[in-house]
N, C-alpha and C. Protein backbone atom coordinates (compact mmCIF):
# COMPACT_ATOMS: atom_id res chain seq x y z
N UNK A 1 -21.10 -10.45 60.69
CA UNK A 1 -20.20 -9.47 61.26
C UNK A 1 -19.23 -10.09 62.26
N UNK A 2 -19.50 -11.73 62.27
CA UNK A 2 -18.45 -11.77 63.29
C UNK A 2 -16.69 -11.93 62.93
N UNK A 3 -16.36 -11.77 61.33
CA UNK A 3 -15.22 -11.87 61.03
C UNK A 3 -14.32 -10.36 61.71
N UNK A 4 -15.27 -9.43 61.27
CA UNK A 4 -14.91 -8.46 61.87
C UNK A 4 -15.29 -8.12 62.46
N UNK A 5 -15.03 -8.13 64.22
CA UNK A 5 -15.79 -7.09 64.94
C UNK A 5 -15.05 -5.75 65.15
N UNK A 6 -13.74 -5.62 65.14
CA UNK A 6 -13.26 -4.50 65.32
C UNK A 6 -13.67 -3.45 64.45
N UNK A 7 -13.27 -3.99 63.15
CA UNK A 7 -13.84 -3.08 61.95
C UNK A 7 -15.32 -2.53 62.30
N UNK A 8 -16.06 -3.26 63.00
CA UNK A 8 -17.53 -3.12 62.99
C UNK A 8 -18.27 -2.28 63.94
N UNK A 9 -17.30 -1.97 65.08
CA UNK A 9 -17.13 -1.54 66.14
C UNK A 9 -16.52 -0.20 65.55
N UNK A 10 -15.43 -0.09 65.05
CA UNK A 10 -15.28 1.19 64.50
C UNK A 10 -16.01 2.12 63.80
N UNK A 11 -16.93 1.22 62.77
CA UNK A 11 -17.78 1.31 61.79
C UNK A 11 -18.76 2.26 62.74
N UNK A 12 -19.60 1.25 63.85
CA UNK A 12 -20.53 1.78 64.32
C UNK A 12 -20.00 3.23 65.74
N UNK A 13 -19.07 3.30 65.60
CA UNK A 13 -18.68 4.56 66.45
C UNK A 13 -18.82 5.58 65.75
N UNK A 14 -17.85 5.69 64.40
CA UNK A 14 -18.10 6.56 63.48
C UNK A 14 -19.72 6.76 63.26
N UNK A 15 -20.75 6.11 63.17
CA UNK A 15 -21.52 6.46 62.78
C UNK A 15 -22.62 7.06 64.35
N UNK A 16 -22.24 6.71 65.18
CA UNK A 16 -22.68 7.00 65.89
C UNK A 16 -22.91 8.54 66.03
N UNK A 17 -20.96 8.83 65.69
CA UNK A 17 -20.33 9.99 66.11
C UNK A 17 -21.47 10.90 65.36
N UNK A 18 -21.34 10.72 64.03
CA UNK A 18 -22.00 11.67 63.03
C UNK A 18 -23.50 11.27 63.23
N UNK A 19 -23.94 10.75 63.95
CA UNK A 19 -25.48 10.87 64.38
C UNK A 19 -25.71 11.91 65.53
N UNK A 20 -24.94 11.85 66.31
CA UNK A 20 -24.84 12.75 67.83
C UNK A 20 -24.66 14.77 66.76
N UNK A 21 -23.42 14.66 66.31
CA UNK A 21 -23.42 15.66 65.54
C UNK A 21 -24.56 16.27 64.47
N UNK A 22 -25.09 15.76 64.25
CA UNK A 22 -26.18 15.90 63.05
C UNK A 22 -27.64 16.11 63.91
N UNK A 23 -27.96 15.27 64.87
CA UNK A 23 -28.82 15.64 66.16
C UNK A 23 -28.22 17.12 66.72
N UNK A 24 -27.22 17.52 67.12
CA UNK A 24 -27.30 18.68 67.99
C UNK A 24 -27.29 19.91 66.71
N UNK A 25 -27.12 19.63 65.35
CA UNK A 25 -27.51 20.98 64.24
C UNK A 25 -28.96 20.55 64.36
N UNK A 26 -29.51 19.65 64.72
CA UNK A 26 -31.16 19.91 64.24
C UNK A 26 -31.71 20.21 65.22
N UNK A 27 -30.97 20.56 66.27
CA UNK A 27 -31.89 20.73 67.75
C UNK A 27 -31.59 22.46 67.58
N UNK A 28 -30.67 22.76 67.08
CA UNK A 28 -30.20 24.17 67.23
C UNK A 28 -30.50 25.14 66.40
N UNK A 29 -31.17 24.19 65.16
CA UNK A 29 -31.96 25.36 63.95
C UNK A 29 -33.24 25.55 64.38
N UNK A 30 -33.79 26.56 64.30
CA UNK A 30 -35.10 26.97 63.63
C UNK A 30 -36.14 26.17 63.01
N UNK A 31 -37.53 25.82 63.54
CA UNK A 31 -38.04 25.11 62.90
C UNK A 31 -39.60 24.72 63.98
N UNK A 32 -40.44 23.98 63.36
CA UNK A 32 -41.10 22.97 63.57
C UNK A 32 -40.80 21.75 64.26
N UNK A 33 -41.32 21.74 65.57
CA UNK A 33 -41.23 20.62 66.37
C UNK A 33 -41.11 19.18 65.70
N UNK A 34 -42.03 19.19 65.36
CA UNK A 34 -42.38 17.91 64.21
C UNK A 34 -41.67 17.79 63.14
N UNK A 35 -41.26 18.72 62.17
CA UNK A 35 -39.64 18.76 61.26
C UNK A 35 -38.60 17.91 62.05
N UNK A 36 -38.44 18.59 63.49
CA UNK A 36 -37.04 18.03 63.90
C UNK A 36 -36.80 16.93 64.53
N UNK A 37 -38.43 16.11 64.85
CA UNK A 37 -38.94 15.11 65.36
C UNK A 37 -38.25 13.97 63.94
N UNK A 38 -38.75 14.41 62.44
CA UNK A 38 -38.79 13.65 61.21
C UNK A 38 -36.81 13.68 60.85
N UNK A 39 -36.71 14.79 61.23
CA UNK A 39 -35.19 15.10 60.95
C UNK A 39 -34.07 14.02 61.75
N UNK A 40 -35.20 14.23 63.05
CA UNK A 40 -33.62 12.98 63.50
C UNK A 40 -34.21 11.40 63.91
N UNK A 41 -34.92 11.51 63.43
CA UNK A 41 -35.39 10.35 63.24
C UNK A 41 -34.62 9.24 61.68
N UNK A 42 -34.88 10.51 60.85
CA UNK A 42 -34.13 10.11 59.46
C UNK A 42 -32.27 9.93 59.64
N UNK A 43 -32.22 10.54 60.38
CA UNK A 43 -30.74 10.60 60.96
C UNK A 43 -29.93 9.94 61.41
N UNK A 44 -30.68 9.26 61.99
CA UNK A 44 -30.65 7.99 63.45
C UNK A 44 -30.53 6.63 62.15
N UNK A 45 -31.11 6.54 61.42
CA UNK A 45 -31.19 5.40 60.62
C UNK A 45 -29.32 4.52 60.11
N UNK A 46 -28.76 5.87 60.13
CA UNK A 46 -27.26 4.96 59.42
C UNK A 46 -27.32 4.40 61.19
N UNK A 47 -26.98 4.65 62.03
CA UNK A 47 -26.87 4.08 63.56
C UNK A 47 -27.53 2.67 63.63
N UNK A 48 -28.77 3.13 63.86
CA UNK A 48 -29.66 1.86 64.18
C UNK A 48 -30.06 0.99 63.37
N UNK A 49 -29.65 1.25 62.45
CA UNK A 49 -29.94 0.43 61.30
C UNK A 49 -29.70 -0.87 61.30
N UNK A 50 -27.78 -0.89 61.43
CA UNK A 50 -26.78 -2.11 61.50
C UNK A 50 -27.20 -2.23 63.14
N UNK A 51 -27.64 -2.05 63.89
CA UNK A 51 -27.71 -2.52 65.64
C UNK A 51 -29.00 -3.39 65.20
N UNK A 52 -29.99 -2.98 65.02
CA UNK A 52 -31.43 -3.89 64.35
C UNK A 52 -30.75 -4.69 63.38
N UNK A 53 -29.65 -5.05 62.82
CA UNK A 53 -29.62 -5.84 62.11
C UNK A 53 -28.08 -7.29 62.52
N UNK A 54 -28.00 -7.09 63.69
CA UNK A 54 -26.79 -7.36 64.18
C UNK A 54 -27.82 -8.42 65.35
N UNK A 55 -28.86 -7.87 65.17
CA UNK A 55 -30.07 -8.76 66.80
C UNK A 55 -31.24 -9.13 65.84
N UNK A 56 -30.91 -9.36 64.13
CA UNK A 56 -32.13 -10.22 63.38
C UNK A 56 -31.55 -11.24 63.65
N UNK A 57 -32.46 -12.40 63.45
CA UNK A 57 -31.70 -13.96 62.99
C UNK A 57 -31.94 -14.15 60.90
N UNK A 58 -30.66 -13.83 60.89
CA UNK A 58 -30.72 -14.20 59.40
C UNK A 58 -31.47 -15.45 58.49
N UNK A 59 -31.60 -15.81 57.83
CA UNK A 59 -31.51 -17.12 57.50
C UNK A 59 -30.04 -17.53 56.97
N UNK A 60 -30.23 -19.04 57.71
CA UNK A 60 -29.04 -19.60 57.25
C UNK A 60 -28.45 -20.11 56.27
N UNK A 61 -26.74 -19.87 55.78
CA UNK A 61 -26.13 -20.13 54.36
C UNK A 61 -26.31 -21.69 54.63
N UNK A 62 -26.53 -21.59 52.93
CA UNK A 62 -26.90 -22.94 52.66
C UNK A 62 -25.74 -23.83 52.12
N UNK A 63 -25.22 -25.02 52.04
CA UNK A 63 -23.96 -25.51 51.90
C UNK A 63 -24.02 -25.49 50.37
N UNK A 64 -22.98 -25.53 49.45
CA UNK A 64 -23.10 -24.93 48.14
C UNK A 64 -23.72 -26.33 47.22
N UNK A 65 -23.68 -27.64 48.00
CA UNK A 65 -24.30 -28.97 47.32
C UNK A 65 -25.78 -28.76 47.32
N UNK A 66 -26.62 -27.55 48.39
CA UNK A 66 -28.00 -27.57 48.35
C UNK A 66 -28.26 -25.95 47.59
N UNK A 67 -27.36 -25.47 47.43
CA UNK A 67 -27.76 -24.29 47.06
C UNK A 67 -28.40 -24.59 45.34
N UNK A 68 -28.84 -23.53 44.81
CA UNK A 68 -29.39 -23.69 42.75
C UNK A 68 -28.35 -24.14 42.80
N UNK A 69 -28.63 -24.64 41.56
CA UNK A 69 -27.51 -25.26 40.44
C UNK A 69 -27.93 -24.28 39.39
N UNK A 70 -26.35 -23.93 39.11
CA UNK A 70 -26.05 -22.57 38.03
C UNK A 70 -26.60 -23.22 36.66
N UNK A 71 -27.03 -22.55 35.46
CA UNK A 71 -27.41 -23.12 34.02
C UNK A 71 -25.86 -23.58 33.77
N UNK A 72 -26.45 -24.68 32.76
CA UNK A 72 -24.87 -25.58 32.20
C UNK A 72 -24.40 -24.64 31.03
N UNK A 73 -23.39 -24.54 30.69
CA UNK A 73 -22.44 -23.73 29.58
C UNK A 73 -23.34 -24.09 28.30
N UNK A 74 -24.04 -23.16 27.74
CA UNK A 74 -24.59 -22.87 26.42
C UNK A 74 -25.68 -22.84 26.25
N UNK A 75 -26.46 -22.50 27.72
CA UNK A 75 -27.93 -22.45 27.82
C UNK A 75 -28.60 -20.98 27.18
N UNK A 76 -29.19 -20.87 26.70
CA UNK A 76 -29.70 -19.31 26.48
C UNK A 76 -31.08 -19.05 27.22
N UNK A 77 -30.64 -18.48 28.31
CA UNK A 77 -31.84 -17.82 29.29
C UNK A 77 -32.82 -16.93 28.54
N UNK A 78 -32.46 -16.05 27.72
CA UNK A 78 -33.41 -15.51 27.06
C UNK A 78 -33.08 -15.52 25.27
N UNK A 79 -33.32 -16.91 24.75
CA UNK A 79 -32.63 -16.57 23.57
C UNK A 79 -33.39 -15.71 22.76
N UNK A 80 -34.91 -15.19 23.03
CA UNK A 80 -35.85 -14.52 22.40
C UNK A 80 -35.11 -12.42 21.69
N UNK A 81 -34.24 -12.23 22.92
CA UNK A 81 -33.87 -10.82 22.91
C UNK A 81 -32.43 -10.68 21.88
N UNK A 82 -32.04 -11.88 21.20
CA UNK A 82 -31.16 -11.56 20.70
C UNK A 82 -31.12 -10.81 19.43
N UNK A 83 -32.49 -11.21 18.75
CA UNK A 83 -32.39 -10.47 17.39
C UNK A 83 -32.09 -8.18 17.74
N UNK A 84 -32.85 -8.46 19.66
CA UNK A 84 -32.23 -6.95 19.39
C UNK A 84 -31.63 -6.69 19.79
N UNK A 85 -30.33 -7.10 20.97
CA UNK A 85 -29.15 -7.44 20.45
C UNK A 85 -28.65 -7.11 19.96
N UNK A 86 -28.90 -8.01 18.74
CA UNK A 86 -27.76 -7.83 17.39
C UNK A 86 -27.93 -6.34 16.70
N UNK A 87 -29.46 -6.10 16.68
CA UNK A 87 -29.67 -4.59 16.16
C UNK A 87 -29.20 -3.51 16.72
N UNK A 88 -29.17 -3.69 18.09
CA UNK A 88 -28.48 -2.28 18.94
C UNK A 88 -26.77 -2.29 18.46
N UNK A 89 -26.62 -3.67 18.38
CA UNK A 89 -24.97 -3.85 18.16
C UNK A 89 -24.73 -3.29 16.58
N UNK A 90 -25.53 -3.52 16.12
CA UNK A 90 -25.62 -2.84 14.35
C UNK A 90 -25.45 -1.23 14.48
N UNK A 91 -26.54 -1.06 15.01
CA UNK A 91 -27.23 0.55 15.11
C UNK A 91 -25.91 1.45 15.99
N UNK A 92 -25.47 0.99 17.01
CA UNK A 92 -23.57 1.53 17.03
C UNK A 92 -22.53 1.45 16.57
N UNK A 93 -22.57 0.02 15.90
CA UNK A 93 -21.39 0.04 15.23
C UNK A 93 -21.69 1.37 13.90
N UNK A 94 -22.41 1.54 13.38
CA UNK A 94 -22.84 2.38 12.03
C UNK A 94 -22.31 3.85 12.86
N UNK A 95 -23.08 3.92 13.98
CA UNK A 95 -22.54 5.28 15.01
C UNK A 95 -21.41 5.75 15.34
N UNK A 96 -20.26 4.82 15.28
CA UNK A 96 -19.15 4.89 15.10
C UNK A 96 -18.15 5.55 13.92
N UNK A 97 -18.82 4.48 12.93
CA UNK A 97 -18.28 4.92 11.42
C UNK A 97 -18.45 6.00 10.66
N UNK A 98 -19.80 6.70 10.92
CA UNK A 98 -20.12 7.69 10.21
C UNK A 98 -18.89 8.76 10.81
């Protein structure tokens, strides 16, 4: 997040906003203590979500010489699924024509 902080800062106002709002309809309905305990608790999550995740330590990007190495051009990862495949590709094309 540090390319953008403004954006991010905006991000988290807006969501703030609509957490504060969404808390004072659940304080003002009708209900079960414990409902409105679960209610804004569930509520609170777009908010705190990105703040708990802004104070993890990620793991760090890896430089792209240590990262996998992609399969080389003409590998078949699963060459086992092709025969169905080809049958689903049969079984529409016919779906078409009729």
């Amino acid at each position: 997040m540090s390319s953008h902080p403004i954006l991010f800062a905006a991000l988290m106002f807006a969501s703030l906003c609509a957490t504060i709002k969404i808390w004072s309809i659940v304080l003002r309905r009708q209900g079960h203590p414990w409902g409105k305990c679960l209610l804004m608790f569930i509520s609170a999550i777009p908010f705190f979500g990105p703040v708990f995740f802004v104070f993890i330590d990620a793991p760090p990007v890896l430089p792209l010489a240590e990262q996998e190495k992609p399969f080389p051009k003409g590998t078949k990862v699963y060459p086992d699924f092709y025969p169905l495949i080809n049958c689903i590709k049969r079984f529409f094309s016919q779906q078409k024509s009729d």
